[in-house]
Protein backbone atom coordinates (compact mmCIF):
# COMPACT_ATOMS: atom_id res chain seq x y z
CA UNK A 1 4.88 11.61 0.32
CA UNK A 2 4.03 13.94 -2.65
CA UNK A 3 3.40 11.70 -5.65
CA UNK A 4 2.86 12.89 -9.22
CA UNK A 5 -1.17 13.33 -10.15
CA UNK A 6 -1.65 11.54 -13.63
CA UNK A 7 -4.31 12.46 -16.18
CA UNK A 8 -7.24 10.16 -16.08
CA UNK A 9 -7.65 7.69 -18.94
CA UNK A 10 -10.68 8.24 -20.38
CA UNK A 11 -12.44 4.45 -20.97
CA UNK A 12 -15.40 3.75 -22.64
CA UNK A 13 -18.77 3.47 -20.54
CA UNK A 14 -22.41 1.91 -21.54
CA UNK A 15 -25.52 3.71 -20.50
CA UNK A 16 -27.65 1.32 -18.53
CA UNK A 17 -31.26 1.25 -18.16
CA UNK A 18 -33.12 0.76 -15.20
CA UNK A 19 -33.13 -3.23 -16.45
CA UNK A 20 -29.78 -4.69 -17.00
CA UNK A 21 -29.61 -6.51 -20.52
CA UNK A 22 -27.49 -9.16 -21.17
CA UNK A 23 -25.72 -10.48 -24.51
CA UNK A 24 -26.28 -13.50 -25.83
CA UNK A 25 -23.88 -15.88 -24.51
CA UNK A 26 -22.76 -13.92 -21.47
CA UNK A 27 -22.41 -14.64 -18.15
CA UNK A 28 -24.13 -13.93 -15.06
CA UNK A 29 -23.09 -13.35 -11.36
CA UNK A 30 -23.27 -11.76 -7.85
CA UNK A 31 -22.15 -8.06 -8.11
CA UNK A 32 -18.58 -8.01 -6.45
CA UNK A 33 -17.35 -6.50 -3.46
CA UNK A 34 -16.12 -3.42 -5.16
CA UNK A 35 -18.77 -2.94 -7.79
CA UNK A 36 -18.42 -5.17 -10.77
CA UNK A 37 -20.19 -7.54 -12.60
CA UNK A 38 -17.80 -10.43 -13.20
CA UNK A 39 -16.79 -11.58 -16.31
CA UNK A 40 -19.76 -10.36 -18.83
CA UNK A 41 -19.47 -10.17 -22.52
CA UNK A 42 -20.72 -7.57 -24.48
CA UNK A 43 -22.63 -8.05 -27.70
CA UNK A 44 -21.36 -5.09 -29.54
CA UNK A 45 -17.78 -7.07 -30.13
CA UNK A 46 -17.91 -10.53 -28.98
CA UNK A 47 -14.11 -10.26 -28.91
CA UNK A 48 -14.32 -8.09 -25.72
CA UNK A 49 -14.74 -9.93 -22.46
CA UNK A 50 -15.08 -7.17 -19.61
CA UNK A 51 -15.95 -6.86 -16.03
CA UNK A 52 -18.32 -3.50 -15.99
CA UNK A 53 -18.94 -1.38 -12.86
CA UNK A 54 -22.37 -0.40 -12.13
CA UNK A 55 -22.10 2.88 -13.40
CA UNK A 56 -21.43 1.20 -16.53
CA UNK A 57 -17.76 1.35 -17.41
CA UNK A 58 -15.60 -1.08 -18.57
CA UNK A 59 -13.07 -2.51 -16.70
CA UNK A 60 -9.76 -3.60 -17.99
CA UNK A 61 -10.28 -7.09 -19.32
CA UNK A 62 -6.46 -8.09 -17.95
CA UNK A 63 -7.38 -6.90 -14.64
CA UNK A 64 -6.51 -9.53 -11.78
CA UNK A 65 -9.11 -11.32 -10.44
CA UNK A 66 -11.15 -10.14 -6.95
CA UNK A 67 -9.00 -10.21 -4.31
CA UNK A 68 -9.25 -12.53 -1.21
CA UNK A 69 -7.50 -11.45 1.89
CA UNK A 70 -8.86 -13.32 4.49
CA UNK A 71 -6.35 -14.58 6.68
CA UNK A 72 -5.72 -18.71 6.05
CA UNK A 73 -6.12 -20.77 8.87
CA UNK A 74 -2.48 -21.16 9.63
CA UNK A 75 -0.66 -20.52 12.70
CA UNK A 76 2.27 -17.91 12.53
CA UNK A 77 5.37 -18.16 14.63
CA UNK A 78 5.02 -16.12 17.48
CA UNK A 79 7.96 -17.60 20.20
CA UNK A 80 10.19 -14.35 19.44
CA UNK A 81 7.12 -11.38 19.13
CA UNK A 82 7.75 -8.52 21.68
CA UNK A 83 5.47 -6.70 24.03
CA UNK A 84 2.06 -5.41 23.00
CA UNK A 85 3.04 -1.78 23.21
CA UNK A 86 5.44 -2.71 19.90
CA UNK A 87 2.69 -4.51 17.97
CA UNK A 88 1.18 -1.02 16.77
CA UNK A 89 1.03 0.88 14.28
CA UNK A 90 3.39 3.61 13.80
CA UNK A 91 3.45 6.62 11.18
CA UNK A 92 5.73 9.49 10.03
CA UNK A 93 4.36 12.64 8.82
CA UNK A 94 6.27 14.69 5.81
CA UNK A 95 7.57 17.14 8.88
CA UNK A 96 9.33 14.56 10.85
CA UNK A 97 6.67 13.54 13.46
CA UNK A 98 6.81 10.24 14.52
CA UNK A 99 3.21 8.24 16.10
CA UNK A 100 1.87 4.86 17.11
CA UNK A 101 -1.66 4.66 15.74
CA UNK A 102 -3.73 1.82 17.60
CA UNK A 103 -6.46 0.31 15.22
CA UNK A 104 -8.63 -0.63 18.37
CA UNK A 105 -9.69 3.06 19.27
CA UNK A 106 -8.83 5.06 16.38
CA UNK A 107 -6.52 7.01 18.63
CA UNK A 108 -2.61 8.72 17.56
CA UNK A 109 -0.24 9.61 20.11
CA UNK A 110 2.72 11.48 18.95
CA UNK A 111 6.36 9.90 19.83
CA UNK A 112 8.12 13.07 18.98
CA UNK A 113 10.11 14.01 15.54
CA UNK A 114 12.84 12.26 14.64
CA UNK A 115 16.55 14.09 13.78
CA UNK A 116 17.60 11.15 10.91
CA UNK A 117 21.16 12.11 9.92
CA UNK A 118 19.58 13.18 6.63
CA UNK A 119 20.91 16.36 4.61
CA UNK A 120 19.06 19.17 5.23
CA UNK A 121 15.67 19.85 3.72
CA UNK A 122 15.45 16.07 2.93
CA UNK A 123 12.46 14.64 4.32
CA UNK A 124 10.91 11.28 5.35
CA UNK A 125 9.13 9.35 2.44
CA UNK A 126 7.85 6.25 3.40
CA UNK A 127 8.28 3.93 6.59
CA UNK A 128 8.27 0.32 7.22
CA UNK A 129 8.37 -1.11 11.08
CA UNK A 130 10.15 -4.46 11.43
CA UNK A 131 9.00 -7.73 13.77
CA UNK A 132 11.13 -6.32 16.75
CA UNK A 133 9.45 -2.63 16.53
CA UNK A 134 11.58 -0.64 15.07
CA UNK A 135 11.27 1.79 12.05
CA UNK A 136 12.71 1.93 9.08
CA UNK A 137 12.29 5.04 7.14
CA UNK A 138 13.03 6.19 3.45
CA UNK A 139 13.94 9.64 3.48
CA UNK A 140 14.04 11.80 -0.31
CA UNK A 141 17.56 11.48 -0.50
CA UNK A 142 17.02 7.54 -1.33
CA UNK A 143 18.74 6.18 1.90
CA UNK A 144 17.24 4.48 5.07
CA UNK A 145 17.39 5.27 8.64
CA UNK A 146 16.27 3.71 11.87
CA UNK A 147 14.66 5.18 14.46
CA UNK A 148 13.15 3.53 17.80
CA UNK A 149 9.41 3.48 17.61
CA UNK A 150 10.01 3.97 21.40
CA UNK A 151 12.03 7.38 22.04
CA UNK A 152 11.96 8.53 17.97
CA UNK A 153 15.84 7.86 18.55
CA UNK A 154 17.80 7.72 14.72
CA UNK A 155 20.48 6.85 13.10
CA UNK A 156 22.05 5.94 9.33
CA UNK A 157 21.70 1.89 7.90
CA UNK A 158 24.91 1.00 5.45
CA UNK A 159 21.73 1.11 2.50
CA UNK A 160 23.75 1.83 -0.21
CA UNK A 161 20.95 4.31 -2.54
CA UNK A 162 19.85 3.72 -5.91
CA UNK A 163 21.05 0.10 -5.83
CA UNK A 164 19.76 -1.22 -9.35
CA UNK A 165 18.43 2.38 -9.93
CA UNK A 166 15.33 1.72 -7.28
CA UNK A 167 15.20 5.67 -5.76
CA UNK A 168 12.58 6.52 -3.79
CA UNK A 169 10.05 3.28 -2.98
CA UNK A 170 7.32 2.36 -0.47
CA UNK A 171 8.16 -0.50 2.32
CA UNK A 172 6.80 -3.35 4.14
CA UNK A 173 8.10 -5.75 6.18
CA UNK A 174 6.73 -9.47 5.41
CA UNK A 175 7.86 -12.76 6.99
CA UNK A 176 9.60 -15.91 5.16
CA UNK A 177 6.28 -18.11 5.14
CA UNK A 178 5.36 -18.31 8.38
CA UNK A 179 8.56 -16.98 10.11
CA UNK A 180 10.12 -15.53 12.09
CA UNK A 181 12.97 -14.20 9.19
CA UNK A 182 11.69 -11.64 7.07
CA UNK A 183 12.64 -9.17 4.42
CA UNK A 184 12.02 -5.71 3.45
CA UNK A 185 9.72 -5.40 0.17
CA UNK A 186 9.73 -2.08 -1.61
CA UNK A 187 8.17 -1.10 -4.77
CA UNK A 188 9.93 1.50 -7.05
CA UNK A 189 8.24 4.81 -7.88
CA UNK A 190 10.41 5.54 -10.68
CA UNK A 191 8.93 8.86 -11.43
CA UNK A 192 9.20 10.75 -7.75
CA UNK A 193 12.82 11.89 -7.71
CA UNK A 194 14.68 15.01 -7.26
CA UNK A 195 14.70 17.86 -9.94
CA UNK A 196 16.72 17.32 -12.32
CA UNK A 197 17.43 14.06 -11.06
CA UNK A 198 17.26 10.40 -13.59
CA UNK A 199 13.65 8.54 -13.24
CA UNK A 200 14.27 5.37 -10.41
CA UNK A 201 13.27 2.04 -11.10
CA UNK A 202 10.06 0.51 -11.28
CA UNK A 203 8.65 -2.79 -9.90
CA UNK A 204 9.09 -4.79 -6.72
CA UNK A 205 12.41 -5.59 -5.01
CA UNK A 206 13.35 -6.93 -1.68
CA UNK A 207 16.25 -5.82 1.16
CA UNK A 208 17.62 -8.15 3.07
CA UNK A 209 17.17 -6.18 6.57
CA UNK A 210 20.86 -7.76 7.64
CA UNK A 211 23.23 -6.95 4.66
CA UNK A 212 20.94 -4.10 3.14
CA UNK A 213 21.52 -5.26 -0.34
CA UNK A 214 18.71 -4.83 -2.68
CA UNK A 215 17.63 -7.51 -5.23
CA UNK A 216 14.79 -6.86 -7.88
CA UNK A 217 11.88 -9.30 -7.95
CA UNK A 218 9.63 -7.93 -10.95
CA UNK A 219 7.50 -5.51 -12.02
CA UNK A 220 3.15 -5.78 -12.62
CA UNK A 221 3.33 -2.21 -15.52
CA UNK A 222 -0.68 -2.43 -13.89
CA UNK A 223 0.14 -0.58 -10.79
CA UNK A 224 1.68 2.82 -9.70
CA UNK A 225 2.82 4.17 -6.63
CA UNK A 226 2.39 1.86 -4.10
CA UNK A 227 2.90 1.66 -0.28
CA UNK A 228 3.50 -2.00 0.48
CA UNK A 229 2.08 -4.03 3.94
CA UNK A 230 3.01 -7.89 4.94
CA UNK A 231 1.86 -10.24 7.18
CA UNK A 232 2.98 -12.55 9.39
CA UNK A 233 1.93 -15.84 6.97
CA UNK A 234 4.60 -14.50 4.66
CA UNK A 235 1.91 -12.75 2.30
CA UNK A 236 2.64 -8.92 0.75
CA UNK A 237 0.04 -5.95 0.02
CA UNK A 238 -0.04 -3.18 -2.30
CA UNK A 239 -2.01 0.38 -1.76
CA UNK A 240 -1.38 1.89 -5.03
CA UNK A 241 -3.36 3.63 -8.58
CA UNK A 242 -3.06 1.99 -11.90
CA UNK A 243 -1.26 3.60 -14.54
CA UNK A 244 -4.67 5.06 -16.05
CA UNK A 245 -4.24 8.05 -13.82
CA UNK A 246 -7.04 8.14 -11.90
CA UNK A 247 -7.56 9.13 -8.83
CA UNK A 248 -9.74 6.41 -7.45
CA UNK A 249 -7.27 3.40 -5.25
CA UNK A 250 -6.72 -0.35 -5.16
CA UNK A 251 -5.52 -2.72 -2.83
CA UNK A 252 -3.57 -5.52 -4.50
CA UNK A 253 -1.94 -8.75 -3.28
CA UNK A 254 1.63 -9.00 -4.42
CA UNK A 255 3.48 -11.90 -5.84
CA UNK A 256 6.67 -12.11 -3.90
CA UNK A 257 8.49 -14.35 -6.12
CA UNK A 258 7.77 -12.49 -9.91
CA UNK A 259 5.85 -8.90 -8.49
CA UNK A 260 2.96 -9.54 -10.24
CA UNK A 261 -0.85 -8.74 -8.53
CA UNK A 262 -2.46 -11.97 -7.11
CA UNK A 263 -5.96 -10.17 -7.17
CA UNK A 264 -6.99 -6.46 -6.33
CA UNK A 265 -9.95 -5.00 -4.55
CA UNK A 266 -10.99 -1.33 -6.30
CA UNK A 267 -11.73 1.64 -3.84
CA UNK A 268 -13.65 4.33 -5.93
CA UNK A 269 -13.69 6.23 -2.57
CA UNK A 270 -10.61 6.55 -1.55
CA UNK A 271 -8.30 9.00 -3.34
CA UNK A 272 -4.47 8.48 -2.30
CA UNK A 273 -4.07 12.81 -2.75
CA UNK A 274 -0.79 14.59 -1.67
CA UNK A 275 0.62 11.53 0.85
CA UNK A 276 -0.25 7.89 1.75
CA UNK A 277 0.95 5.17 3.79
CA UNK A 278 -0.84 1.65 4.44
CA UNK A 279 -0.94 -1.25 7.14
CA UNK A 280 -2.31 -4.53 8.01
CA UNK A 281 -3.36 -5.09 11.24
CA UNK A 282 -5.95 -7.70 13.06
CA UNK A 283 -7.21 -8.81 9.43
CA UNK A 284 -7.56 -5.47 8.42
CA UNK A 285 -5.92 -2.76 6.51
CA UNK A 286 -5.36 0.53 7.03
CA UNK A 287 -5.22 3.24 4.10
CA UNK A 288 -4.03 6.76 5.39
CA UNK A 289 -4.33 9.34 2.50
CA UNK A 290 -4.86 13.02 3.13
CA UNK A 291 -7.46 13.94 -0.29
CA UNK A 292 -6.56 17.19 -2.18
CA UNK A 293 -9.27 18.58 -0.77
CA UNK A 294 -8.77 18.40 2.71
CA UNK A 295 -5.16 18.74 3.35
CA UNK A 296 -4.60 16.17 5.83
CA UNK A 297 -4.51 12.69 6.43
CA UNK A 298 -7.64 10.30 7.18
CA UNK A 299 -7.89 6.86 8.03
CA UNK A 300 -10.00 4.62 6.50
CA UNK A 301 -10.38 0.90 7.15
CA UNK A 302 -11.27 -1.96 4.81
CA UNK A 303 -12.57 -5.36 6.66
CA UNK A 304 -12.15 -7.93 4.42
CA UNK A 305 -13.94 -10.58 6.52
CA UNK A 306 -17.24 -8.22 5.91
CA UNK A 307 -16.23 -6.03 3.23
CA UNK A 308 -16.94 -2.64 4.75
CA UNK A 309 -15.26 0.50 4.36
CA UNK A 310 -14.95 3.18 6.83
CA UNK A 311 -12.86 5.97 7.70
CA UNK A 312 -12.43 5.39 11.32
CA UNK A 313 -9.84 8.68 12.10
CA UNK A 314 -8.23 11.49 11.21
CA UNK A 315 -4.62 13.38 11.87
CA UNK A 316 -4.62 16.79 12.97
CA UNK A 317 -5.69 19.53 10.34
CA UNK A 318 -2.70 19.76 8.21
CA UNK A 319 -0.95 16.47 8.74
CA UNK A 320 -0.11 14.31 6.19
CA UNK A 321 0.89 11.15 6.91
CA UNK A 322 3.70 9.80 4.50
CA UNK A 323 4.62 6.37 5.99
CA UNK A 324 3.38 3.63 7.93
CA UNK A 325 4.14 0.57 9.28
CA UNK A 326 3.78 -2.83 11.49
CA UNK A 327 5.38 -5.14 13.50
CA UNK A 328 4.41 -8.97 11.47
CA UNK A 329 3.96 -9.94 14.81
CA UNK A 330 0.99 -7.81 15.53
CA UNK A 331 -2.99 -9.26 15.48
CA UNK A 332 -3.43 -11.27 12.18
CA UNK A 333 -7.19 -11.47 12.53
């Protein structure tokens, strides 16, 4: 999906020497998974209790806490899950092409594009995959269709658009707890609209996948553009910027019941660019973005259980990847 590009924030940094000093008062700790110092106070303005990144700038002192996605130890309901062959990961590409990605080998095989009874020169936006398999897709004219992750097969959903003003959003399926109901979570990108067009809502909302009546959740003003991913244990992720502008990503555990971020884990590497879709999968997640530079989508992987980061694929030169999504049946770890 083509997002707007925001002008970085500038935010104030600290040179560091070779030998890190520390105030009076403050205190120490491990560096963090994604760079940070936790919770050190400076001594120029003891009001001012920042996390700093190594390079030495300061992080927003409101900032959630780490985040810890390791799956619990709780069984999900599995009595109702389909086949294997449903329980991948399937994308759509901003010129109709429908794929099932498989996280084991790295490896897309193309479905075939989809003919969603969209007006012409509308195109797909974002994608979410319910438990059974099949896709759910957001096209730029704000409604939903459904296509068969199977055949590419697709037709209209009664979604009524712009219900409570949310336009154009990214999706995820998560589960009730620990199912098997679920719901639809999307999260408003109230910018991204049509020319000409009124600005959508912001903030997180749900769709119940039976009725397809939208009801608002909240809003966290912290993060921007985000693709969502659930899980079968009833939890909701967020692949999104901040409102700073910058170009550098986060992946953010959502509150379900008030849309604010549980905790976040910063990805200076990875830069969302011109479209970008996300999935869990196995314990993992999955980030495709396709960087300015480069002009088509990569996959990169973040492992929670070990903390590494590694682009593990990448689409054909020039496609870019605008949804993505997963069955909360598949792997949970």
């Amino acid at each position: 999906m083509s997002r707007r590009t925001r002008r970085r924030a500038a935010l104030a940094r600290i040179a560091f020497t070779s030998v890190l000093l520390v105030a009076c008062g403050s205190r120490t700790g491990l560096f963090g998974a994604d760079g940070f110092i936790p919770d050190i106070d400076i001594d120029v303005d003891a009001s001012i209790d920042a996390r700093i990144r190594i390079d030495g700038s300061i992080i927003d002192p409101d900032a959630p806490p780490p985040l810890d996605a390791r799956p619990p130890p709780a069984d999900v309901y599995r009595a109702d899950c389909p086949d294997a062959e449903a329980l991948l990961v399937y994308t759509i590409t901003n010129d109709y092409r429908l794929q099932s990605f498989n996280p084991a080998n790295g490896v897309f095989k193309d479905i075939g594009r989809i003919a969603c009874p969209a007006p012409a020169g509308d195109t797909p936006f974002s994608m979410a995959v319910d438990r059974k398999g099949t896709a759910f897709i957001l096209f730029t004219d704000s409604r939903i269709y459904r296509a068969s992750t199977a055949t590419g097969a697709c037709i209209g959903t009664p979604y009524e658009p712009r219900q409570s003003n949310f336009a154009r959003f990214g999706m995820g399926f998560a589960t009730n707890s620990i199912g098997p109901t679920e719901k639809l979570f999307v999260a408003g990108d109230e910018g991204n609209v049509k020319p000409g067009d009124p600005e959508g809502a912001r903030g997180i909302a749900s769709v119940n996948p039976s009725t397809f009546k939208l009801s608002v959740i909240g809003d966290d003003p912290r993060f921007d553009s985000a693709e969502l991913t659930g899980t079968g244990d009833g939890r909701l992720f967020a692949f999104y910027r901040t409102n700073s502008g910058a170009d550098d990503s986060y992946i953010g555990e959502v509150d379900t019941d008030n849309g604010r971020i549980l905790g976040e884990r910063h990805f200076l590497e990875v830069e969302q660019g011109d479209g970008w879709a996300f999935a869990f999968w196995g314990g993992d997640f999955y980030m495709f973005h396709a960087p300015s530079s480069i002009g088509n989508t990569l996959v990169t992987r973040w492992r929670p259980s070990d903390d590494s980061v590694q682009t593990i694929a990448s689409a054909p030169t020039g496609t870019v990847i605008v949804g993505a999504g997963v069955s909360t049946c598949a792997p949970q770890q």
